[in-house]
PDB file of N, CA and C in Angstrom:
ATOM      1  N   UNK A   1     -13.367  58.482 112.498  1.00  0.00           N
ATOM      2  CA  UNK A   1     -13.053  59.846 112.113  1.00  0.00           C
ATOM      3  C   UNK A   1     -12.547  59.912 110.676  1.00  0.00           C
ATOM      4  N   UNK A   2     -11.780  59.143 110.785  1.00  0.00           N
ATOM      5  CA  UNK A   2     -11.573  59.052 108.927  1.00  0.00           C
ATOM      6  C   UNK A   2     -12.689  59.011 107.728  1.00  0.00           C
ATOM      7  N   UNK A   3     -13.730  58.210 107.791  1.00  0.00           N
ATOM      8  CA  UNK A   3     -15.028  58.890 107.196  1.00  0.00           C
ATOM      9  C   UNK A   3     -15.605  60.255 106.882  1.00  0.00           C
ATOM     10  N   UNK A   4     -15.243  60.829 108.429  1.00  0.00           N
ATOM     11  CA  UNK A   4     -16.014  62.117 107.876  1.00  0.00           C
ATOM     12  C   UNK A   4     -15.510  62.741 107.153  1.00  0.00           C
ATOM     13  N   UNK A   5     -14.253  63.283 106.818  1.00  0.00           N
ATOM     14  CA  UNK A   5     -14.245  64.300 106.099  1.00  0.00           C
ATOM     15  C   UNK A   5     -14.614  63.935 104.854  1.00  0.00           C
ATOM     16  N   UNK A   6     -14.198  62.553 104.625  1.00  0.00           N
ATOM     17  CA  UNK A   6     -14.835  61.991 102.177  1.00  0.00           C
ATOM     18  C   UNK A   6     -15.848  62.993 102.814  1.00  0.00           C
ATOM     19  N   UNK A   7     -16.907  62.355 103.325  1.00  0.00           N
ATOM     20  CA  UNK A   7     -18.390  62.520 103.623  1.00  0.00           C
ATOM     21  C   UNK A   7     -18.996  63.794 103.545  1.00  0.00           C
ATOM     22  N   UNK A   8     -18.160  64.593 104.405  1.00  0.00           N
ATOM     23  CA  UNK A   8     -18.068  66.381 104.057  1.00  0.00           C
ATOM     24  C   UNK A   8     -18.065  66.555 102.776  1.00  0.00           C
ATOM     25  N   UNK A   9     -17.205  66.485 102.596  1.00  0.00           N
ATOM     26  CA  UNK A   9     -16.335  67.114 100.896  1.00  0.00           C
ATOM     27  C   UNK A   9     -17.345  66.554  99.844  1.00  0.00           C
ATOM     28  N   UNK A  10     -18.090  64.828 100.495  1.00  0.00           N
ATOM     29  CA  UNK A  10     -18.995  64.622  99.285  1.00  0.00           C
ATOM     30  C   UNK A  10     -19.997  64.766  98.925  1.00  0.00           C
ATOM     31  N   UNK A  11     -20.586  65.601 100.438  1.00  0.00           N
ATOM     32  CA  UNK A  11     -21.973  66.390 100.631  1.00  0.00           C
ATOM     33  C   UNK A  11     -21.820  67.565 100.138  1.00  0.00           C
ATOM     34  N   UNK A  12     -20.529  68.439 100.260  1.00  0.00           N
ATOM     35  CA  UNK A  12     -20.507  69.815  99.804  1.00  0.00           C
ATOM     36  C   UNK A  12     -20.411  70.016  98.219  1.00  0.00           C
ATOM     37  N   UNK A  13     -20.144  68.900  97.415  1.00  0.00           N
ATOM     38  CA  UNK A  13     -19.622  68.897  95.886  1.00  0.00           C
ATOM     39  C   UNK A  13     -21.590  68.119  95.608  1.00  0.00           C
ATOM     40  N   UNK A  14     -22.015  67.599  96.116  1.00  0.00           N
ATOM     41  CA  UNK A  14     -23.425  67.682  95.778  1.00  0.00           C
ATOM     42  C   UNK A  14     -23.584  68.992  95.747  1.00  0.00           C
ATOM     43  N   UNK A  15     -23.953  69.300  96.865  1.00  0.00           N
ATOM     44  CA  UNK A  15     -24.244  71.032  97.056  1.00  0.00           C
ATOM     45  C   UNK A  15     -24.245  72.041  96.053  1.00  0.00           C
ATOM     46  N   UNK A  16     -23.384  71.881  95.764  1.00  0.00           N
ATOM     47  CA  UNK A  16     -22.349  72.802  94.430  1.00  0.00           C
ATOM     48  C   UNK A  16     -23.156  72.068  93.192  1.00  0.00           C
ATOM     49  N   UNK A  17     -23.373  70.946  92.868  1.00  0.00           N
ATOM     50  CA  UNK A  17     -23.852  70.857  91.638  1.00  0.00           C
ATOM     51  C   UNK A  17     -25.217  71.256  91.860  1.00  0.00           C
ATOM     52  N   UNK A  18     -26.039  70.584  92.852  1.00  0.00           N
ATOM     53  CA  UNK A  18     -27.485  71.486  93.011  1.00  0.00           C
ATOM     54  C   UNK A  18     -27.754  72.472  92.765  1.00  0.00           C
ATOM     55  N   UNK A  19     -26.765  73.355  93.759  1.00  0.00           N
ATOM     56  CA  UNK A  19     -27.001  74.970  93.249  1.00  0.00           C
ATOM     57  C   UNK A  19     -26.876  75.533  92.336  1.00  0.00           C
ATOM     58  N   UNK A  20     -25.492  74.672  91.574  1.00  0.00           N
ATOM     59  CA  UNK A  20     -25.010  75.230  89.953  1.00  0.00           C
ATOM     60  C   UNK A  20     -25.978  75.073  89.195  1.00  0.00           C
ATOM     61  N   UNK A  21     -26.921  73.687  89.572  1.00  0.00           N
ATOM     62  CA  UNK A  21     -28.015  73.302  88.250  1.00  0.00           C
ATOM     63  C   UNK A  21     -28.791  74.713  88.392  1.00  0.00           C
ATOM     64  N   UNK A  22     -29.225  75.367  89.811  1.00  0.00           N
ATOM     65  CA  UNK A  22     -30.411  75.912  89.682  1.00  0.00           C
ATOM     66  C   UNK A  22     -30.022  77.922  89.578  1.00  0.00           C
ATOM     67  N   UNK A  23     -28.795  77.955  90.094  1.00  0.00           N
ATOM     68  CA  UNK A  23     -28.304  79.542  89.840  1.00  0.00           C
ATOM     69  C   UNK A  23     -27.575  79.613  88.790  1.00  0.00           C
ATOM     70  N   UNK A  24     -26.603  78.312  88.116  1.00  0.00           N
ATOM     71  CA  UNK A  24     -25.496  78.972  87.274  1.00  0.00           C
ATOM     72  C   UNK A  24     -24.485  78.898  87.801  1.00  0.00           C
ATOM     73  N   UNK A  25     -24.001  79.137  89.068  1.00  0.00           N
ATOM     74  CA  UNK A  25     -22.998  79.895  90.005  1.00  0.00           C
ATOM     75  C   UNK A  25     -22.532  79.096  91.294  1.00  0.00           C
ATOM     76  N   UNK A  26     -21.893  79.045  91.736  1.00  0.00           N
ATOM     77  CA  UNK A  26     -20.707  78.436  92.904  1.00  0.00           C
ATOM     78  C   UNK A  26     -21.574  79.639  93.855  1.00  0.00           C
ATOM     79  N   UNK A  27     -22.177  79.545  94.955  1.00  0.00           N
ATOM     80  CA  UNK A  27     -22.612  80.399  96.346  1.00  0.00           C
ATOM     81  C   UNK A  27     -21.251  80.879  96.956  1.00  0.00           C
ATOM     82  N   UNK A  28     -21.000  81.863  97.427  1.00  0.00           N
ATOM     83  CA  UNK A  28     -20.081  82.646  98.261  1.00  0.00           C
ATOM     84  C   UNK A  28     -19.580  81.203  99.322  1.00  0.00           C
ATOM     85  N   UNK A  29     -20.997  80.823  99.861  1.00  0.00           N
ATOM     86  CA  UNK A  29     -20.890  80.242 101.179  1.00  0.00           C
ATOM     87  C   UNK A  29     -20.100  79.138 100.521  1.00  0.00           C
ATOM     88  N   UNK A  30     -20.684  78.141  99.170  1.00  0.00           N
ATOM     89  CA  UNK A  30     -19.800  76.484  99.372  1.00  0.00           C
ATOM     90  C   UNK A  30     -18.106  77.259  98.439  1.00  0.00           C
ATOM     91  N   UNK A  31     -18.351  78.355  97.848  1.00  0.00           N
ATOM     92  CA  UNK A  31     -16.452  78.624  97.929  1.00  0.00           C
ATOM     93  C   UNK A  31     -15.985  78.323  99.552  1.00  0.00           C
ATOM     94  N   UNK A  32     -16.680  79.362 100.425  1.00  0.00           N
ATOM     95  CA  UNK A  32     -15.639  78.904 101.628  1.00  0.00           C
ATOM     96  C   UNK A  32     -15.541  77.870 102.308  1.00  0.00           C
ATOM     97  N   UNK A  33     -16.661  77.154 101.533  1.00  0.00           N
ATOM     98  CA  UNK A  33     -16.286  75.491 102.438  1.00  0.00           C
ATOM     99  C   UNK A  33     -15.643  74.842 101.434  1.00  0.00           C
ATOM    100  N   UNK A  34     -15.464  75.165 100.630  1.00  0.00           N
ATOM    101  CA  UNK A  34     -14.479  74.167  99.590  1.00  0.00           C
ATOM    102  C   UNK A  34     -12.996  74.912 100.186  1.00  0.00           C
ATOM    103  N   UNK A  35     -12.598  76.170 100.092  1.00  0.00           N
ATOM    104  CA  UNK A  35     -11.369  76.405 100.923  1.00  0.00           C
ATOM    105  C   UNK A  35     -11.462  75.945 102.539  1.00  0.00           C
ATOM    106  N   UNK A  36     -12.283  75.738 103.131  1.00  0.00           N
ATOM    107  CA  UNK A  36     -11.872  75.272 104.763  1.00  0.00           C
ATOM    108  C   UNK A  36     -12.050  73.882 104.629  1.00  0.00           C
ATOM    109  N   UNK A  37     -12.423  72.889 103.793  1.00  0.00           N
ATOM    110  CA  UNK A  37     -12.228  71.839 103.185  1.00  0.00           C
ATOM    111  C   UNK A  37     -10.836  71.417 102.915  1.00  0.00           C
ATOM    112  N   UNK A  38     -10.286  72.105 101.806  1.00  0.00           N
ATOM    113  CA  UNK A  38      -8.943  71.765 101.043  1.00  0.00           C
ATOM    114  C   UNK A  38      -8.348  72.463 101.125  1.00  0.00           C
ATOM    115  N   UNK A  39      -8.258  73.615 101.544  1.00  0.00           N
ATOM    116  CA  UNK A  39      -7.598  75.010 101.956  1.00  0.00           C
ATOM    117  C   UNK A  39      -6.998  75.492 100.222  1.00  0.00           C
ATOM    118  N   UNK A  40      -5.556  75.351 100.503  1.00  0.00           N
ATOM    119  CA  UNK A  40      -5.234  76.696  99.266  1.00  0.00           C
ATOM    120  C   UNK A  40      -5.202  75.447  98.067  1.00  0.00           C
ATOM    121  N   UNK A  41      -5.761  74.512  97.756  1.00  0.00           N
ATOM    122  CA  UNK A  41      -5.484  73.723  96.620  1.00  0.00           C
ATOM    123  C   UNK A  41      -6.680  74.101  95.744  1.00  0.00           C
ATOM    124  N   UNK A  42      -8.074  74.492  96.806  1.00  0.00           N
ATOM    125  CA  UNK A  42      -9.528  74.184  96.144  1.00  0.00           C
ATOM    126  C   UNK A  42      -9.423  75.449  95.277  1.00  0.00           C
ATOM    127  N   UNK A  43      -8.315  76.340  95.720  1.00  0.00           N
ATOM    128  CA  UNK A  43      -8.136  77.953  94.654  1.00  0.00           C
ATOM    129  C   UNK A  43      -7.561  77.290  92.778  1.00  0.00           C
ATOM    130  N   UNK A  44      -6.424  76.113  93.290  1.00  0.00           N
ATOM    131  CA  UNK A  44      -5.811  75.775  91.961  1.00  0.00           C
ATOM    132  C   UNK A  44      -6.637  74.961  91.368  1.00  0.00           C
ATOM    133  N   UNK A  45      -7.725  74.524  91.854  1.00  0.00           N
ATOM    134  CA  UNK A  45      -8.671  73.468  91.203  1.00  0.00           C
ATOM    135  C   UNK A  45      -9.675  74.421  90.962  1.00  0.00           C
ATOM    136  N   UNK A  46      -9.815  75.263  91.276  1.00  0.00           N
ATOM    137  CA  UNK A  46     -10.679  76.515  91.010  1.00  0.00           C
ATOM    138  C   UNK A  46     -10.447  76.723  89.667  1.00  0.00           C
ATOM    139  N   UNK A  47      -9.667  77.633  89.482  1.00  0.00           N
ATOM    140  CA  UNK A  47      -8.734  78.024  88.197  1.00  0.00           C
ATOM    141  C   UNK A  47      -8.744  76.937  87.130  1.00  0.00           C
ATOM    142  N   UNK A  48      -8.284  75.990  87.328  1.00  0.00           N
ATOM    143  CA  UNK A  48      -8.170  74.726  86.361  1.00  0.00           C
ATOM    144  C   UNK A  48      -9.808  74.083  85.422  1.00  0.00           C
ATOM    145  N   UNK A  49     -10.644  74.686  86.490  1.00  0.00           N
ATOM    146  CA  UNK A  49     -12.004  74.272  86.131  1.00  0.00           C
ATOM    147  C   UNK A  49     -12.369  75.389  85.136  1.00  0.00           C
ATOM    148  N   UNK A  50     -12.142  76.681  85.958  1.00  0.00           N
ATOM    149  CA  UNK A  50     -11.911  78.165  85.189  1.00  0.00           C
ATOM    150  C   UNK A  50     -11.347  78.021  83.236  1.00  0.00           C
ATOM    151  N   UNK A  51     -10.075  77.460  83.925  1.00  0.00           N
ATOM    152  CA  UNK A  51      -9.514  77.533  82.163  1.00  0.00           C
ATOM    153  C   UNK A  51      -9.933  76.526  81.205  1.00  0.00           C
ATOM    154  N   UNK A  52     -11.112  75.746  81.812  1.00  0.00           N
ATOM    155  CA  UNK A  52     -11.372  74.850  80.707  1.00  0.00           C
ATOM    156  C   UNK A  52     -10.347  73.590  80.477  1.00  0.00           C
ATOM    157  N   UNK A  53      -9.459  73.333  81.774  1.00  0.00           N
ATOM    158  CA  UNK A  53      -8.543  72.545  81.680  1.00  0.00           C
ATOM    159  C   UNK A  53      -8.657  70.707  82.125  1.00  0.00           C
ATOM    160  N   UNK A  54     -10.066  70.693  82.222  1.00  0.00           N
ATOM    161  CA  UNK A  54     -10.561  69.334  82.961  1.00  0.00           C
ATOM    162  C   UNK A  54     -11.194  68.370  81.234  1.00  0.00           C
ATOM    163  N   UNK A  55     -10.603  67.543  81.005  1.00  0.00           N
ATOM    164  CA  UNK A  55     -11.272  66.505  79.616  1.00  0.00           C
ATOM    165  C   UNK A  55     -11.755  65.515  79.815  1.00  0.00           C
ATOM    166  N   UNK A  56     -12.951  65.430  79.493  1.00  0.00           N
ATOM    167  CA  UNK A  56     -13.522  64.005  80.290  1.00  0.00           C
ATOM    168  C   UNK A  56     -13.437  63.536  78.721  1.00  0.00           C
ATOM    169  N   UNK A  57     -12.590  62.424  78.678  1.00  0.00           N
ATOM    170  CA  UNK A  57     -12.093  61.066  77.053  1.00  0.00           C
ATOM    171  C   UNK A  57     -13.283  59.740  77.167  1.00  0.00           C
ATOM    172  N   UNK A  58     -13.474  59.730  76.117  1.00  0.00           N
ATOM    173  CA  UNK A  58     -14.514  58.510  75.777  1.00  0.00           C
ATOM    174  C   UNK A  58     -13.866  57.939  74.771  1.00  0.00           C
ATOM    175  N   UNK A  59     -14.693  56.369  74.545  1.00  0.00           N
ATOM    176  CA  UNK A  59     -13.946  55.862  73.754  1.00  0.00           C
ATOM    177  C   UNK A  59     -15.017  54.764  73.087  1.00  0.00           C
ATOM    178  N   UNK A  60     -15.485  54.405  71.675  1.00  0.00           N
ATOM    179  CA  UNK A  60     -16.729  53.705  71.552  1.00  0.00           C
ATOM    180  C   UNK A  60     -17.262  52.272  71.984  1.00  0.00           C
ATOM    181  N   UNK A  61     -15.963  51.881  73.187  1.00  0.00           N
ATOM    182  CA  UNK A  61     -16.491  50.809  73.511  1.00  0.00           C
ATOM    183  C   UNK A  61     -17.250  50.969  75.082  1.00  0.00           C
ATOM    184  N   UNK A  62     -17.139  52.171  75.311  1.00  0.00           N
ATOM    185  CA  UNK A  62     -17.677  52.790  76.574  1.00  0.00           C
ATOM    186  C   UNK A  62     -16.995  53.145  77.651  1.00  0.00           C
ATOM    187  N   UNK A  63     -16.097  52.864  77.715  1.00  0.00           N
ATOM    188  CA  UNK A  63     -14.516  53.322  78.448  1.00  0.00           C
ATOM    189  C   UNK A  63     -14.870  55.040  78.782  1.00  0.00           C
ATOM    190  N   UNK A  64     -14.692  55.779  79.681  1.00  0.00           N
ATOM    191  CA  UNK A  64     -14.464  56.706  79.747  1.00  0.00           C
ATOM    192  C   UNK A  64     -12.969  57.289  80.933  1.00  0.00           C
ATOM    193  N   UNK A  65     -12.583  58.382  80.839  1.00  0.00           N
ATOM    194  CA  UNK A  65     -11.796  59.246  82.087  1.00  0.00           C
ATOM    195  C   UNK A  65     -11.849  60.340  81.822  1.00  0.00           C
ATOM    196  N   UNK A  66     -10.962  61.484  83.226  1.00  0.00           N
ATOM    197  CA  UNK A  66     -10.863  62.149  82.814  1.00  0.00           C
ATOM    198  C   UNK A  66      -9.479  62.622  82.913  1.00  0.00           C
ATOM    199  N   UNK A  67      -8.676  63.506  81.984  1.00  0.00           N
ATOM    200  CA  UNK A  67      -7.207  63.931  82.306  1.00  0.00           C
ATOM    201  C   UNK A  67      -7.337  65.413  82.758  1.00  0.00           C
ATOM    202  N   UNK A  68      -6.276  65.495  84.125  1.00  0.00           N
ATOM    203  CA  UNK A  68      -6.386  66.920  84.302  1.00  0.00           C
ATOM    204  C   UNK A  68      -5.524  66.733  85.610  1.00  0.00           C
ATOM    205  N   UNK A  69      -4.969  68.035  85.888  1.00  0.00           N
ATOM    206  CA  UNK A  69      -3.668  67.606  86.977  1.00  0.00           C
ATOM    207  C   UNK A  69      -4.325  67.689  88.644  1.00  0.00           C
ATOM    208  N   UNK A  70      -5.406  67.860  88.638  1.00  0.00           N
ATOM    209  CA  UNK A  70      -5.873  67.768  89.747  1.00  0.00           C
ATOM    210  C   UNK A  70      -7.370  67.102  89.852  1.00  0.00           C
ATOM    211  N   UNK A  71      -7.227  66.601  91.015  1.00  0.00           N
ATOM    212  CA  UNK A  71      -8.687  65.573  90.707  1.00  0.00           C
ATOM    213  C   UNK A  71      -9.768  65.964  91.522  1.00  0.00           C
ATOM    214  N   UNK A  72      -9.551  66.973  92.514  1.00  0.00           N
ATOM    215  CA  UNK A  72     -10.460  68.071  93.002  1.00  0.00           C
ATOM    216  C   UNK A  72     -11.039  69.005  91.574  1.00  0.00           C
ATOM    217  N   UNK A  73     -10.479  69.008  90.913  1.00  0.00           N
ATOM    218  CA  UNK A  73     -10.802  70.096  89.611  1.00  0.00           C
ATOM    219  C   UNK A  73     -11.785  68.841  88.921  1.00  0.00           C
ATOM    220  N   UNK A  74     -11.655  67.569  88.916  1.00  0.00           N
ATOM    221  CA  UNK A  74     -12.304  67.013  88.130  1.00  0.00           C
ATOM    222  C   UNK A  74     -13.229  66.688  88.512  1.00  0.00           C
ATOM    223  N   UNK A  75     -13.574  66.764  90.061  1.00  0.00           N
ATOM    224  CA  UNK A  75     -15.009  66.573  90.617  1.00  0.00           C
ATOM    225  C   UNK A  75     -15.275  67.807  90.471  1.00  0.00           C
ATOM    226  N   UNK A  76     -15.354  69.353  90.459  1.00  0.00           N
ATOM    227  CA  UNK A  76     -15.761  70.568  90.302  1.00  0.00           C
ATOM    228  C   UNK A  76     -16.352  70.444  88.850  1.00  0.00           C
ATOM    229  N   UNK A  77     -15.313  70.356  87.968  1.00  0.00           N
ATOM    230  CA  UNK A  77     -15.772  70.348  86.814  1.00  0.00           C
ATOM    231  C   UNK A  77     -17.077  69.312  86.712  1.00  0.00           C
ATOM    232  N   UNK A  78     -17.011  68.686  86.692  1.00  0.00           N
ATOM    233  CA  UNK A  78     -18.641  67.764  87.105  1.00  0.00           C
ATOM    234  C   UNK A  78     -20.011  68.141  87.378  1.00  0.00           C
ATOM    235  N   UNK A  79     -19.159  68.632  88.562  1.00  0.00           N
ATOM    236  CA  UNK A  79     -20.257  69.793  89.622  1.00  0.00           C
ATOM    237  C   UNK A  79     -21.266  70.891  88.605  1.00  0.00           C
ATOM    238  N   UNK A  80     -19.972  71.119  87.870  1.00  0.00           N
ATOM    239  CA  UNK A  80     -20.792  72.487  87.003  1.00  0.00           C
ATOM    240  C   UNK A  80     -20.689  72.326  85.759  1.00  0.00           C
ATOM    241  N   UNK A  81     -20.596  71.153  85.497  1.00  0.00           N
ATOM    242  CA  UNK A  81     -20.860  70.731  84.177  1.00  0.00           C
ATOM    243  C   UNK A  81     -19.673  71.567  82.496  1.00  0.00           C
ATOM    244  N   UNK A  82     -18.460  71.291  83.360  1.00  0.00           N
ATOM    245  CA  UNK A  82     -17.732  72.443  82.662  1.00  0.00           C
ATOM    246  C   UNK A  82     -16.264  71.837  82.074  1.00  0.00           C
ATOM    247  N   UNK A  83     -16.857  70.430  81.310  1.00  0.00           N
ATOM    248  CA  UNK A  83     -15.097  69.692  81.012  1.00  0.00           C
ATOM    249  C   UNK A  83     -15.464  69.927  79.379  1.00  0.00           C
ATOM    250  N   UNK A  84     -14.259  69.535  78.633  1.00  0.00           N
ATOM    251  CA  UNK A  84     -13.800  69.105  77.730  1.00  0.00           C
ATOM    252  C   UNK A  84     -14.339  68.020  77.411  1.00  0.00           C
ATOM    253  N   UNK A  85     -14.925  67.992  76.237  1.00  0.00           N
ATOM    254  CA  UNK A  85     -15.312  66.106  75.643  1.00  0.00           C
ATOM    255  C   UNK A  85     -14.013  65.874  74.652  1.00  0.00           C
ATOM    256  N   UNK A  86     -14.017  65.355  74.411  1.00  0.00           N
ATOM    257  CA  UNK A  86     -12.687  64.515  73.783  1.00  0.00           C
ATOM    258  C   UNK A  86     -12.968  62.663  73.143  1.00  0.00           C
ATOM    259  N   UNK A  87     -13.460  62.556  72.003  1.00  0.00           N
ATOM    260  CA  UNK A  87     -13.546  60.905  71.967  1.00  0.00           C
ATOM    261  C   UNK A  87     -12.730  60.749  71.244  1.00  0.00           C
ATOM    262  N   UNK A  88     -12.016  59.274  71.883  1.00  0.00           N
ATOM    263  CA  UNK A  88     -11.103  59.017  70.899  1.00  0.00           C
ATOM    264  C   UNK A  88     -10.614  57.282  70.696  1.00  0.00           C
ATOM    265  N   UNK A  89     -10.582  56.686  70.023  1.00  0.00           N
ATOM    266  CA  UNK A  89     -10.448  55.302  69.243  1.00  0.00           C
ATOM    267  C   UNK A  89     -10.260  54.665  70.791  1.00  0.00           C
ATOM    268  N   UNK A  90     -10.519  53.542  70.630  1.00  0.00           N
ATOM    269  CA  UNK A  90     -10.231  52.559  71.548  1.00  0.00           C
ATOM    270  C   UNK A  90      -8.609  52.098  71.846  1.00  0.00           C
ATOM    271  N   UNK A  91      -8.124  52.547  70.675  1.00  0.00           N
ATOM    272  CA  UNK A  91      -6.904  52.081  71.087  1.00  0.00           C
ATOM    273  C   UNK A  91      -6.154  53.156  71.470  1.00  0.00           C
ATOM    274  N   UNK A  92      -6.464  53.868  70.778  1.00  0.00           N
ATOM    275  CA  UNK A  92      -6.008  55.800  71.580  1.00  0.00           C
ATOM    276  C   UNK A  92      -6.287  55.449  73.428  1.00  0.00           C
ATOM    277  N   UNK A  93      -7.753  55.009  74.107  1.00  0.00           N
ATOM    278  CA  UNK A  93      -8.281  54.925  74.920  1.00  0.00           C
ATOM    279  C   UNK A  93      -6.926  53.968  75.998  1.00  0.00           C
ATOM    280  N   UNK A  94      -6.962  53.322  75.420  1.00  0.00           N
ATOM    281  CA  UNK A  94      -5.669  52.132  75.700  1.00  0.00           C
ATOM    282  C   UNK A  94      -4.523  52.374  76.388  1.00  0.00           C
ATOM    283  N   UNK A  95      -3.962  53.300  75.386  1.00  0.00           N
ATOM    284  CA  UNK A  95      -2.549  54.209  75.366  1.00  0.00           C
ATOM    285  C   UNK A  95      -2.665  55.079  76.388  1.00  0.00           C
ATOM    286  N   UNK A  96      -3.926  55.519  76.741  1.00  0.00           N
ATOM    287  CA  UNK A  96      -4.501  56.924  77.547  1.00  0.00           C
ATOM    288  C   UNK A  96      -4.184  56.342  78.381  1.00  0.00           C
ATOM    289  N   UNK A  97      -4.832  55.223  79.334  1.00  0.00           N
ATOM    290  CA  UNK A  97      -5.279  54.568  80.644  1.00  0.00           C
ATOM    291  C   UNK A  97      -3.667  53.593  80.456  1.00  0.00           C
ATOM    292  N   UNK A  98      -2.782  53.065  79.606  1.00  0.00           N
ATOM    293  CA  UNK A  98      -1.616  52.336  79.865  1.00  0.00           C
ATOM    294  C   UNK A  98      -0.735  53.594  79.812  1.00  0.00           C
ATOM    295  N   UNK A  99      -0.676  55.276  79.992  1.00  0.00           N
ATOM    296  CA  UNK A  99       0.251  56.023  79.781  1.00  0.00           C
ATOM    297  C   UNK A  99       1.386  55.918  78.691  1.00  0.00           C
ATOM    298  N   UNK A 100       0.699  54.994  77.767  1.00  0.00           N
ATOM    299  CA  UNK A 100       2.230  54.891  76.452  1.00  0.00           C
ATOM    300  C   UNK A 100       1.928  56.713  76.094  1.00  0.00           C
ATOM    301  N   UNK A 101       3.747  56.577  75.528  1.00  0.00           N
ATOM    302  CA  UNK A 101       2.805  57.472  74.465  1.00  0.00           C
ATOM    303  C   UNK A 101       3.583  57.192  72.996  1.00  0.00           C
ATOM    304  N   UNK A 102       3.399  57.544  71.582  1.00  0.00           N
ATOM    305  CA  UNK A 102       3.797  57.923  70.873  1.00  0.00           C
ATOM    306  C   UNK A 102       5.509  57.864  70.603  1.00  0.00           C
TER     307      UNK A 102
END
């Protein structure tokens, strides 16, 4: 039982990018399975994708992530093709993924 739900959630975030490739748009129907999925979080990962708040960081040795306070928002953002690029030095990259900062 523990399987199914990844499995759900990772069939329905296909879904969502399929459809996004071919309408543009999130369907009525996979909003409500992303809320009967994750219930009231998939609204704040909603929003977060909304404000342009998801950065997917690169770095030229091929390193990539992404920063953003929710990681449902960072598979959405994916979905619909809707992050932040951001490249930045390898050693910037470093600092990113070891949390130093400055």
């Amino acid at each position: 039982m523990e399987l199914t739900l990844p499995s759900v959630a990772e069939e329905l975030l296909r879904e969502i990018k399929r459809n996004f490739q071919e309408t543009s748009q999130i369907s009525d129907e996979h909003l409500l399975g992303l809320k009967f999925i994750f219930g009231p979080t998939a609204l704040h990962a909603l929003d977060l994708v909304d404000q342009r708040s998801v950065t997917h960081v690169t770095s030229p040795s091929g390193r990539s992530t992404f920063q953003c306070k929710h990681i449902l928002a960072v598979y959405l953002s994916q979905a619909v093709r809707c992050c932040q690029d951001l490249s930045v030095s390898d050693k910037q990259m470093s600092e990113i993924l070891l949390a130093k900062e400055d």
